[in-house]
Protein backbone atom coordinates (compact mmCIF):
# COMPACT_ATOMS: atom_id res chain seq x y z
CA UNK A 1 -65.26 191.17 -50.57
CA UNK A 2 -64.55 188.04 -48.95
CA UNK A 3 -62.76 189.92 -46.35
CA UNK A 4 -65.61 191.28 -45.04
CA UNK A 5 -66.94 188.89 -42.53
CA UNK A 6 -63.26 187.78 -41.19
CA UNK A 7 -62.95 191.55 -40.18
CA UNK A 8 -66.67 191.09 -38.38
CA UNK A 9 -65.48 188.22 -37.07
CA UNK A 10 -61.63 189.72 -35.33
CA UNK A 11 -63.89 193.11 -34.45
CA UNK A 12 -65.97 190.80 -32.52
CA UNK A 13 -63.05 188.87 -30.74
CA UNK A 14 -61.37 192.12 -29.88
CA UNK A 15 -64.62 193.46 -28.13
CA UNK A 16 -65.21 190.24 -26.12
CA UNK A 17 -61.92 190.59 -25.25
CA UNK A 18 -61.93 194.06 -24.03
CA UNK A 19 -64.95 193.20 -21.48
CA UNK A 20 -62.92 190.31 -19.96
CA UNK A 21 -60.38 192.45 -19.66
CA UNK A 22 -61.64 194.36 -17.54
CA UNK A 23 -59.43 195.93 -14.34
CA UNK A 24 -60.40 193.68 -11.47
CA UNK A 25 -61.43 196.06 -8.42
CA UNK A 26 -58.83 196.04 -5.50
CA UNK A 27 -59.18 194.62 -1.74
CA UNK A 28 -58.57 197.58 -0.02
CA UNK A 29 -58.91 201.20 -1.03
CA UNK A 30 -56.10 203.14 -2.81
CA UNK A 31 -54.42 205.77 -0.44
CA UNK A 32 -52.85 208.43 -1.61
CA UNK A 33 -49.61 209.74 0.09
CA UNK A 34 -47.26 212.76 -0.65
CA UNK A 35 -43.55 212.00 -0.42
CA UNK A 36 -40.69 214.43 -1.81
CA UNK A 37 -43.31 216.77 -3.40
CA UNK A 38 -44.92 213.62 -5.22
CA UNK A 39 -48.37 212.26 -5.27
CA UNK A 40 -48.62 208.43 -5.01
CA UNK A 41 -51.35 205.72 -5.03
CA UNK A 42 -50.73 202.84 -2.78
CA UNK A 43 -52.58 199.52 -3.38
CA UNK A 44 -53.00 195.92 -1.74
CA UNK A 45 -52.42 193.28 -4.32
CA UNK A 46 -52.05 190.46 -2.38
CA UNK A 47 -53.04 189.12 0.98
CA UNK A 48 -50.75 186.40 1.38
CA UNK A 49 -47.91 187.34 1.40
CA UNK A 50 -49.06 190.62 1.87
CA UNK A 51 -47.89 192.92 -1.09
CA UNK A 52 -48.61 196.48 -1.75
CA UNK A 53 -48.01 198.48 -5.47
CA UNK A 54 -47.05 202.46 -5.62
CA UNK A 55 -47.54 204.03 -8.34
CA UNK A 56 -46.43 207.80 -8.53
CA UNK A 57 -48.25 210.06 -10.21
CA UNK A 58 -46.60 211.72 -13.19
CA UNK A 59 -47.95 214.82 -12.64
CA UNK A 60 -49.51 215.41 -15.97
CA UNK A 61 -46.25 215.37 -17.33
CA UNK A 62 -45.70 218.75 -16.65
CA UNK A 63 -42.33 220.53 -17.39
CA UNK A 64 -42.17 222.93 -13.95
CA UNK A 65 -42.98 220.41 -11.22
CA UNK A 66 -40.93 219.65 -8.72
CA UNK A 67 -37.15 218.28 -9.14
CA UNK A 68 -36.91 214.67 -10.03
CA UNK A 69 -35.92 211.82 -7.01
CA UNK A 70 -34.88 208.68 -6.61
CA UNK A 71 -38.25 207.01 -7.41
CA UNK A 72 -37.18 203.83 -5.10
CA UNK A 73 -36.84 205.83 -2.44
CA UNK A 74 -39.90 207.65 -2.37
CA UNK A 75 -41.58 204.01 -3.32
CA UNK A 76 -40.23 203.21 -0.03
CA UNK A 77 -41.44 206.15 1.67
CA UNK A 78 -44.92 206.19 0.29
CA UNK A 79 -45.44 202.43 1.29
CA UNK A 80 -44.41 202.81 4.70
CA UNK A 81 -46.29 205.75 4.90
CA UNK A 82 -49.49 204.21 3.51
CA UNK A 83 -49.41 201.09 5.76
CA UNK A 84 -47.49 201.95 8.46
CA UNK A 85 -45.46 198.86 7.50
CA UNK A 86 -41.59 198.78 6.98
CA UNK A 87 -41.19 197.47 3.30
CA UNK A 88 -39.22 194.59 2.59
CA UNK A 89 -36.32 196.10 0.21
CA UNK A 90 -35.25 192.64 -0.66
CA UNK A 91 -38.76 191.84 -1.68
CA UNK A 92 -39.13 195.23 -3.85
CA UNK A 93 -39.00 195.05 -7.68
CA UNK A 94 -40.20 197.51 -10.70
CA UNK A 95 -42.35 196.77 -13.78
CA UNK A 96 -41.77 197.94 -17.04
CA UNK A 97 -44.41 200.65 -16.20
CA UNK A 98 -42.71 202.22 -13.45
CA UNK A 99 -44.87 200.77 -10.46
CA UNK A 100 -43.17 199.04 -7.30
CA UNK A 101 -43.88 195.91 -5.59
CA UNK A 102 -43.14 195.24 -2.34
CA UNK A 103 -43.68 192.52 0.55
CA UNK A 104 -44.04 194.78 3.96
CA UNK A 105 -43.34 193.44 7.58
CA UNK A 106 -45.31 195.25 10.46
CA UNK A 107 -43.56 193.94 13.65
C-alpha cells in the first residue's frame, strides 16, 4: 500500500495543473459570422502583429447539414467579414485542430 500516497501526490499535481491551465480570456469579443452556410467564431490573438483565429463550428457533427467547402476559403471569408480586414494569405496557417491563423491588413 505504498502506492497510496504517490497516487495522492500525481492527483494533486494534475489538479494544480488543471487551474493553471486555465483558458486565458481574449482581447476582444468573439464574433460570429456565417459564410457558405457555416457558423464561425472569429477571435483577436494578437495585437502586434495583429492576428485573428476562425474557428468553424462543426455543427454538432450532424450528418444532414449543409455540403462540405473549402474550409480555407470560408476562413478567409469569415475573417474579412469579421474585421473588415483583407487577410494576409501568405500569413495564414492551420493547427492540428482545424483553426486558422491569419495576419490581416486594413488599408
Amino acid at each position: 500500500m505504498k502506492l497510496r500516497p504517490a497516487l495522492l501526490a500525481v492527483a494533486a499535481l494534475a489538479s494544480s495543473a488543471a487551474v493553471f491551465a486555465s483558458p486565458i480570456s481574449a482581447k476582444e469579443e468573439t464574433k460570429s459570422v456565417f459564410v457558405m452556410s457555416r457558423t464561425w467564431a472569429v477571435t483577436q490573438v494578437s495585437d502586434a502583429p495583429v492576428v485573428y483565429r476562425a474557428t468553424r463550428d462543426n455543427n454538432n457533427l450532424n450528418p444532414f447539414g449543409p455540403p462540405p467547402r473549402l474550409r480555407t476559403v470560408q476562413a478567409i471569408a469569415a475573417i474579412q467579414q469579421a474585421t473588415g480586414c483583407k487577410p494576409i494569405v501568405a500569413s495564414m496557417y492551420q493547427n492540428i485542430s482545424g483553426q486558422f491563423f491569419s495576419q490581416v491588413s486594413c488599408n
